[in-house]
Protein backbone atom coordinates (compact mmCIF):
# COMPACT_ATOMS: atom_id res chain seq x y z
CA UNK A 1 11.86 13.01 -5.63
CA UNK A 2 12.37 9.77 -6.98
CA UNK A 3 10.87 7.05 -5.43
CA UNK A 4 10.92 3.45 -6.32
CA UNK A 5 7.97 1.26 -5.22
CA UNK A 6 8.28 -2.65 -4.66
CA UNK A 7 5.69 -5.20 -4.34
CA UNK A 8 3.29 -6.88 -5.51
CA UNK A 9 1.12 -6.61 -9.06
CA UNK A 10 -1.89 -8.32 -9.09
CA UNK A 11 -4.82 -8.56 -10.94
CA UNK A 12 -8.13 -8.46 -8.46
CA UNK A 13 -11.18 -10.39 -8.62
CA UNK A 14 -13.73 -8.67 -6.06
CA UNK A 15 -16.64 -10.29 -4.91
CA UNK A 16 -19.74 -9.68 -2.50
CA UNK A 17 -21.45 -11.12 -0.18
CA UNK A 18 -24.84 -9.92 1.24
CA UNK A 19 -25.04 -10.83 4.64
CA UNK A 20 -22.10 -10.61 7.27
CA UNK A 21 -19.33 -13.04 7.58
CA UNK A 22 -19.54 -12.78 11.92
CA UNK A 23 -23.08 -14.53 11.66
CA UNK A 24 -21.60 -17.50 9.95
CA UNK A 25 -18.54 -18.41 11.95
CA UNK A 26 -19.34 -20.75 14.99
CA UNK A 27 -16.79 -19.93 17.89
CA UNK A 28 -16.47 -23.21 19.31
CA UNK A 29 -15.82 -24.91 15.86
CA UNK A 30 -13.29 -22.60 14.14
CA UNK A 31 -10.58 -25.28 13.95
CA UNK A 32 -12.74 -26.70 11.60
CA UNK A 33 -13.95 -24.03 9.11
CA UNK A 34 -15.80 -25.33 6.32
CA UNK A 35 -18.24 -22.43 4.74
CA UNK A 36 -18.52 -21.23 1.22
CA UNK A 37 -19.87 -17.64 0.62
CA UNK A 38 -22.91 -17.01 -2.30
CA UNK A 39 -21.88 -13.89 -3.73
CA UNK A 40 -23.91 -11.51 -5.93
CA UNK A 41 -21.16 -9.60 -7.43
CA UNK A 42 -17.95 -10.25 -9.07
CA UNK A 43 -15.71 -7.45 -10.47
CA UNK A 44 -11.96 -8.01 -12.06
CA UNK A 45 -9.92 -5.27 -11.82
CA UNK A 46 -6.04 -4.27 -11.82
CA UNK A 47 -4.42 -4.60 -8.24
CA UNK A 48 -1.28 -5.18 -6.49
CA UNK A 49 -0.09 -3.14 -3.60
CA UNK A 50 2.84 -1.72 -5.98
CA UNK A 51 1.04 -0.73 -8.98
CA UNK A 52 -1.99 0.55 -6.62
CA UNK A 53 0.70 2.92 -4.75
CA UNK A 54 2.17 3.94 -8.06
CA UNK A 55 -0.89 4.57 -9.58
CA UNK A 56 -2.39 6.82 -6.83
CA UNK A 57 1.42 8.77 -7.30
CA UNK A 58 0.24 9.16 -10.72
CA UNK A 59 -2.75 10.82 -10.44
CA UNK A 60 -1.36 12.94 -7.65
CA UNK A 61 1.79 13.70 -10.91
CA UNK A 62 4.16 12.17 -9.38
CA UNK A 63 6.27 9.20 -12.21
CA UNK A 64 6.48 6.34 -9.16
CA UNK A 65 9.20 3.27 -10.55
CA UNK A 66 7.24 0.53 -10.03
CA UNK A 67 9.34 -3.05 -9.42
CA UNK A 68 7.92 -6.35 -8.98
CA UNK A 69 7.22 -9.70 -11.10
CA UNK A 70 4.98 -10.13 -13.89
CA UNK A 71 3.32 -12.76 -16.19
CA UNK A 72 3.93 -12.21 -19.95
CA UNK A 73 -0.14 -11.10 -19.92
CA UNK A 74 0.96 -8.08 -18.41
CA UNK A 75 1.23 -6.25 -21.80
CA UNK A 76 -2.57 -4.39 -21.41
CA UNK A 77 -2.15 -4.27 -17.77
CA UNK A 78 1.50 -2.37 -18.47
CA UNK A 79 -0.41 0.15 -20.98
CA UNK A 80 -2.65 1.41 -18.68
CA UNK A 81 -0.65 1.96 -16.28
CA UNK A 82 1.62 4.05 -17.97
CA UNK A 83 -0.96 6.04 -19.83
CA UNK A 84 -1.11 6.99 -15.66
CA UNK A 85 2.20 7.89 -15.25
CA UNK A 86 3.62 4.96 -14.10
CA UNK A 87 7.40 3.98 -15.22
CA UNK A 88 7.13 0.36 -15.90
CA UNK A 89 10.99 0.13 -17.10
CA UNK A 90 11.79 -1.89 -14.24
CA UNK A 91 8.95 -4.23 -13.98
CA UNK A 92 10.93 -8.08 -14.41
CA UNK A 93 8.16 -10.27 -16.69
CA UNK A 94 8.62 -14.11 -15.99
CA UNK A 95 8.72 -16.84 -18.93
CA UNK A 96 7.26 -19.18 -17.04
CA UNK A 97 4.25 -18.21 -14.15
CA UNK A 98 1.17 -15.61 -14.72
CA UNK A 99 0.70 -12.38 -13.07
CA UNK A 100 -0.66 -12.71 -9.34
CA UNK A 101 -3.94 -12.81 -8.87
CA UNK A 102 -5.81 -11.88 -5.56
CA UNK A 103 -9.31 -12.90 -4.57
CA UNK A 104 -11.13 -11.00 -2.17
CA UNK A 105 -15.05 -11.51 -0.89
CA UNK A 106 -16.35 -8.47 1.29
CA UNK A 107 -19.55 -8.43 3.67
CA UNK A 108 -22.09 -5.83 4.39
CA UNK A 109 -20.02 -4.33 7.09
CA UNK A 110 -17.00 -4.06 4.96
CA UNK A 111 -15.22 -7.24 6.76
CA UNK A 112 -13.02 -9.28 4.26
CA UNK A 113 -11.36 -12.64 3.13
CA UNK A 114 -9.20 -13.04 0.74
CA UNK A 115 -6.88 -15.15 -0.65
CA UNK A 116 -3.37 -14.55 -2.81
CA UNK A 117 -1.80 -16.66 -5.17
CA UNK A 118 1.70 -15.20 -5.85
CA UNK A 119 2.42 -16.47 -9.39
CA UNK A 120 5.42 -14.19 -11.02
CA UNK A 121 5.75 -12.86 -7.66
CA UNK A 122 8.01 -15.47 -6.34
CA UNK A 123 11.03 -14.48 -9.11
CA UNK A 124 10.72 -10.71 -7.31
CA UNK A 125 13.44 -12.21 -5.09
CA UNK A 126 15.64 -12.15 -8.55
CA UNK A 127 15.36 -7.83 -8.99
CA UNK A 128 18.44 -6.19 -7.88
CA UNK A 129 17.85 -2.42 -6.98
CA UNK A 130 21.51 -1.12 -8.32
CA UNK A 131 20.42 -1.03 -11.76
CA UNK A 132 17.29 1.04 -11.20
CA UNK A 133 18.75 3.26 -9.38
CA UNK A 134 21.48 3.72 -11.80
CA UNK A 135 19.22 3.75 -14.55
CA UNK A 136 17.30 6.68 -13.18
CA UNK A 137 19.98 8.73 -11.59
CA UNK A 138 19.45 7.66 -8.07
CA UNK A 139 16.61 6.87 -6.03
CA UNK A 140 15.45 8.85 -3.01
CA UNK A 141 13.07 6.48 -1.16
CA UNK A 142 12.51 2.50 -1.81
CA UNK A 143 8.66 1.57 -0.37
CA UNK A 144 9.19 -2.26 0.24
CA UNK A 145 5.38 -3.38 -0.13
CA UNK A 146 3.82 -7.00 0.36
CA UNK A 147 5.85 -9.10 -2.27
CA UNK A 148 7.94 -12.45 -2.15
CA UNK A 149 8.74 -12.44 1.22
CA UNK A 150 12.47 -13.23 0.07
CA UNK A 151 12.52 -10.50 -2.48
CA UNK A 152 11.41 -8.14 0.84
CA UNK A 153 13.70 -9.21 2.68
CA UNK A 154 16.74 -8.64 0.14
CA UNK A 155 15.39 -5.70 -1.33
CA UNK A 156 15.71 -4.38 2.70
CA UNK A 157 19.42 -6.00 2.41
CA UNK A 158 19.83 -3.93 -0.67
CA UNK A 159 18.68 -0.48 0.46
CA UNK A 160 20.85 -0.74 3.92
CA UNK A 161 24.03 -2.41 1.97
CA UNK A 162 23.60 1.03 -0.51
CA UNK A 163 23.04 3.15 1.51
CA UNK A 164 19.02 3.65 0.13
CA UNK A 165 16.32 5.30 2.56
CA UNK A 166 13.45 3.12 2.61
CA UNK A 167 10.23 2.57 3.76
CA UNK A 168 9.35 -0.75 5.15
CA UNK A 169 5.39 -1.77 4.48
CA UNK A 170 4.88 -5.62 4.90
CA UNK A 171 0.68 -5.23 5.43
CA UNK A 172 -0.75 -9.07 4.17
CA UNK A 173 2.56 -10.47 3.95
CA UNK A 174 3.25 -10.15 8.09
CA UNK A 175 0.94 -13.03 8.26
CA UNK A 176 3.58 -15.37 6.02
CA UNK A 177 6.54 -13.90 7.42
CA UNK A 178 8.33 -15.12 9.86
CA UNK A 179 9.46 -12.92 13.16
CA UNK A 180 12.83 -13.20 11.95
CA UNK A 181 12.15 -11.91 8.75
CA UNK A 182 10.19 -9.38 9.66
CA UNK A 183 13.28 -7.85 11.86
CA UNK A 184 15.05 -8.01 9.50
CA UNK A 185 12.31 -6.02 6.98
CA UNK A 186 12.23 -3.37 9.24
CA UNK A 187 15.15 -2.51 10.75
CA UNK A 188 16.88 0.56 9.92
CA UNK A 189 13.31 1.81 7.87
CA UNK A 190 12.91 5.63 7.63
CA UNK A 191 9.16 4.74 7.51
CA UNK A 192 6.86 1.95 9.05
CA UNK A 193 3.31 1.31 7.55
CA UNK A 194 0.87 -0.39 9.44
CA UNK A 195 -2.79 -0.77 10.08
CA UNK A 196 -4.12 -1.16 13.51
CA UNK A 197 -4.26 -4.70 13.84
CA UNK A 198 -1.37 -5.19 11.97
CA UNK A 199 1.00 -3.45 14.48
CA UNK A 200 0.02 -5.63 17.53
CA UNK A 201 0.48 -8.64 15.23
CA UNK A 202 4.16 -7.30 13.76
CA UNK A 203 4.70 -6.41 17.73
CA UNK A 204 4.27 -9.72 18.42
CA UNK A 205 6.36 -11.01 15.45
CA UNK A 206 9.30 -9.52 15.99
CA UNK A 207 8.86 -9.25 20.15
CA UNK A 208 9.27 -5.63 20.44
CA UNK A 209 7.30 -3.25 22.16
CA UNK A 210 6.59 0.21 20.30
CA UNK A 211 9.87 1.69 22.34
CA UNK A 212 11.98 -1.12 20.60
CA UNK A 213 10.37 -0.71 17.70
CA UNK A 214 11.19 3.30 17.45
CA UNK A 215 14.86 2.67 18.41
CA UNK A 216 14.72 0.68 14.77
CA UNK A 217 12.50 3.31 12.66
CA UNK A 218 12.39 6.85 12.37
CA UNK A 219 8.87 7.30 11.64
CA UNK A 220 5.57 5.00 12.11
CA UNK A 221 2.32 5.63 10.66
CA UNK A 222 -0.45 3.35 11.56
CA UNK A 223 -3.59 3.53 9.56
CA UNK A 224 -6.64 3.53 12.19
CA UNK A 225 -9.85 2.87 9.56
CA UNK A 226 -12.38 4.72 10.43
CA UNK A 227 -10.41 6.98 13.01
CA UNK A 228 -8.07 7.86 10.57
CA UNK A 229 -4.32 7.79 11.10
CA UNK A 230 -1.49 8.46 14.07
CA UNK A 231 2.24 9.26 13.55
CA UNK A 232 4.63 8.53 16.01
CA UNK A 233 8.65 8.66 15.88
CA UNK A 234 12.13 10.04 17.38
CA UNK A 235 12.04 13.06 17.94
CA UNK A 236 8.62 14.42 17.16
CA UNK A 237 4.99 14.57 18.53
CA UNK A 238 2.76 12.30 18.23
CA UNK A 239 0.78 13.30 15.39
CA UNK A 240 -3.24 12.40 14.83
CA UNK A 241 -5.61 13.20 11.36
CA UNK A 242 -8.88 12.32 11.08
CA UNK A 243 -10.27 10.53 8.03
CA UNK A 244 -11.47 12.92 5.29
CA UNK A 245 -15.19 12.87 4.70
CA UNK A 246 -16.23 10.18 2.11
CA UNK A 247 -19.37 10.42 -0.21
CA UNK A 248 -19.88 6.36 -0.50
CA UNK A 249 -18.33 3.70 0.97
CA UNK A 250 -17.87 1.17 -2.16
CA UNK A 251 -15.22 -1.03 -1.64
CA UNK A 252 -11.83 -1.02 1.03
CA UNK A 253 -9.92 -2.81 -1.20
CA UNK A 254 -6.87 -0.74 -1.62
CA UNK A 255 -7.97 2.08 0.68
CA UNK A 256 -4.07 1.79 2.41
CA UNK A 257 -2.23 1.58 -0.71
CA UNK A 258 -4.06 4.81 -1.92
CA UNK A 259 -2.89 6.54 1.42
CA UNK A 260 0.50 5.65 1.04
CA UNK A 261 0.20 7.17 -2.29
CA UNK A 262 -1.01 10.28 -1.06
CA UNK A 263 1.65 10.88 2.03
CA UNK A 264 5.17 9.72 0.24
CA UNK A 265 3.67 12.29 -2.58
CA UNK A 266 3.32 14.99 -0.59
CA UNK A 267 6.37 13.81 1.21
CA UNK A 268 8.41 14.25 -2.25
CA UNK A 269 6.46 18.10 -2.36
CA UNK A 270 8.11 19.05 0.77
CA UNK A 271 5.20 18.73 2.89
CA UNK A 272 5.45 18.42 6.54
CA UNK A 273 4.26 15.16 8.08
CA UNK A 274 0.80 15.79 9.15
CA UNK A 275 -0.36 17.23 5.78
CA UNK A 276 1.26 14.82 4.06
CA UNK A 277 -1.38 12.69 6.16
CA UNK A 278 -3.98 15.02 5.13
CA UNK A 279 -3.26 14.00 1.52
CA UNK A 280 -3.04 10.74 1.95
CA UNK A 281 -6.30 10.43 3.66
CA UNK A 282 -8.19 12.12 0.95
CA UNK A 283 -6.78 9.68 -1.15
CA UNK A 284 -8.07 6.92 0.69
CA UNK A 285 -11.20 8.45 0.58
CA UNK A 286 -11.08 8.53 -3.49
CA UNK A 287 -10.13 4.81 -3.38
CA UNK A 288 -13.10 3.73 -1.17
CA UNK A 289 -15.25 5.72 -2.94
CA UNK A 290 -14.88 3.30 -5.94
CA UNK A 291 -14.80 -0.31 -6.76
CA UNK A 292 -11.46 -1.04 -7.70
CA UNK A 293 -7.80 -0.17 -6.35
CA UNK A 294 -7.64 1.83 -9.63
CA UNK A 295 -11.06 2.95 -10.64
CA UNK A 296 -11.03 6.69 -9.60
CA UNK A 297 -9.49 9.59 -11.39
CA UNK A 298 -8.62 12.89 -9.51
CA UNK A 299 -9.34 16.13 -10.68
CA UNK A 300 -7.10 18.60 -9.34
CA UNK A 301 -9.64 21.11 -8.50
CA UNK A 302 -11.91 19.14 -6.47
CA UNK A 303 -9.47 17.31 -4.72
CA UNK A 304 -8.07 20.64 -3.63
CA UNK A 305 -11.66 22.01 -2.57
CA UNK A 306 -11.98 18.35 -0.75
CA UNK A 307 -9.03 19.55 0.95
CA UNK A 308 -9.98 22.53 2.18
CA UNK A 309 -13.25 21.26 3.26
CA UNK A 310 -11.61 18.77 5.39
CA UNK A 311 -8.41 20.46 7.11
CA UNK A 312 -8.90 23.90 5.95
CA UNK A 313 -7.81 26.71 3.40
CA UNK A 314 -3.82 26.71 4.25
CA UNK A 315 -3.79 22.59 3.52
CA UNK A 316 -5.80 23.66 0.22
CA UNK A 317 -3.19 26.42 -0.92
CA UNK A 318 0.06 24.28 -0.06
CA UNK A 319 -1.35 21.53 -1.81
CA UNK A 320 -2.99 23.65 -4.74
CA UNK A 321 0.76 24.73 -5.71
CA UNK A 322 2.18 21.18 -6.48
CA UNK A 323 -0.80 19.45 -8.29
């Protein structure tokens, strides 16, 4: 299975704060927010939702296309990650801008602020999807991942005008996108990724309720945190996993973007939904378990005892057979 994933890549500089950020905001004076945060850590790592999802594909074997916008200091960046099995052929690298870079300060209970600055991003809105899927014989998913809100929006155009299945994922970008734009992202997906709070706010966006919503999408999987993750869509029952059990709790970042990994792997195995889930959640797991969106390396043997351990011997042997 071929799948293309578009988005954003990013390089990540992660920072932490030892305290909690709750303590320091002052209800009654939020409209006029004026802290700054002594850290006592700062790491810089590789990022981006698109190369974190590809990555995670790669250590699972699967050859994800990653698309998006880089700076011309992408060279080491594009090195590693194809010495992961990531196909960087379609990557567009700007003349002009540098490579995004995202900033991100986490408190002791795992709470976050961040901040983007989009860089190359913003000439994402100049890829055209033909070619790639030419170029690799034709592509059978596009994940549209937090990008250029214009390049989202078009790539969306592009995979309904060819006739592409596609998987709409707009995560930190719902907050910059407007309600039209964000119909317009999702409409027709054959997945919707969410986290908890970010389906009430794309429900309010866009105005549906979560019947409108399904007469739009196939399939919706919202990420719950801690309670794992639910499926809902036409036709089928609504589906539940529970988080797999973790050893540490490092760092979040990128804990969605390694499920989403996971589940449109298993997805291109043949798996059924719910163990698809299973997979993705263990994924998660690995990512949180590390400091870094790409930090972790999977051996195939203990991610299939892992497995087992978690949702039992039959989700170890399917899984065993494809990694």
């Amino acid at each position: 299975m071929k799948i293309a994933v578009t988005g954003s890549i990013a390089t990540d500089h992660l920072m932490h704060f030892p305290g909690r950020f709750a303590t320091q905001l002052m209800p009654d004076q939020l409209d006029r927010v004026s802290l700054s945060f002594l850290v006592d850590d700062l790491v810089v790592r590789r990022g981006g939702v698109a190369a974190n999802i590809a990555f995670g594909m790669g250590q699972l074997g699967l050859r994800g296309i990653l698309v998006g916008a880089v700076g011309n200091d992408f060279a080491d960046y594009r090195s590693w990650l194809e010495r992961h099995g990531v196909d960087c052929d379609s990557v567009h690298v700007s003349e002009y801008a540098h490579t995004s870079r995202f900033v991100c300060t986490t408190d002791d209970d795992m709470c976050q602020i961040a901040s983007f600055y989009a860089g190359a991003m913003s000439e994402a809105r100049n890829i055209e999807l033909g070619p790639i899927d030419e170029r690799v014989g034709g592509l059978d998913l596009v994940l549209i991942g937090a990008n250029d809100p214009e390049a989202m929006v078009r790539h969306t155009a592009e995979c309904r005008q060819r006739g592409l299945r596609f998987a709409a994922d707009p995560s930190q970008q719902l907050a910059r996108m407007t309600g039209d734009q964000t119909r317009q992202l999702i409409d027709g997906a054959a997945f919707l990724f969410t986290n908890e709070y970010e389906k009430t706010l794309l429900e309010n966006k866009t105005g549906y309720s979560e019947d409108e919503l399904l007469d739009r999408v196939e399939i919706r999987v919202t990420t719950l945190g801690k309670d794992g993750v639910e499926i809902v869509g036409r036709g089928i029952e609504r589906i539940h996993v529970e988080c797999a059990t973790e050893a540490a709790k490092a760092d979040p970042t990128g804990v969605g973007d390694g499920f989403r990994a996971g589940f449109l792997t298993a997805l291109s195995w043949g798996l059924e939904l719910r163990r698809a889930a299973e997979v993705g959640n263990l994924l998660a797991t690995y990512v949180l378990e590390t400091v870094g969106t790409q930090e972790y390396s999977v051996d195939t043997t203990e991610f299939v005892k892992r497995l087992g351990g978690d949702y039992g011997d039959l989700a170890a042997e399917q899984v065993a057979s494809y990694l």
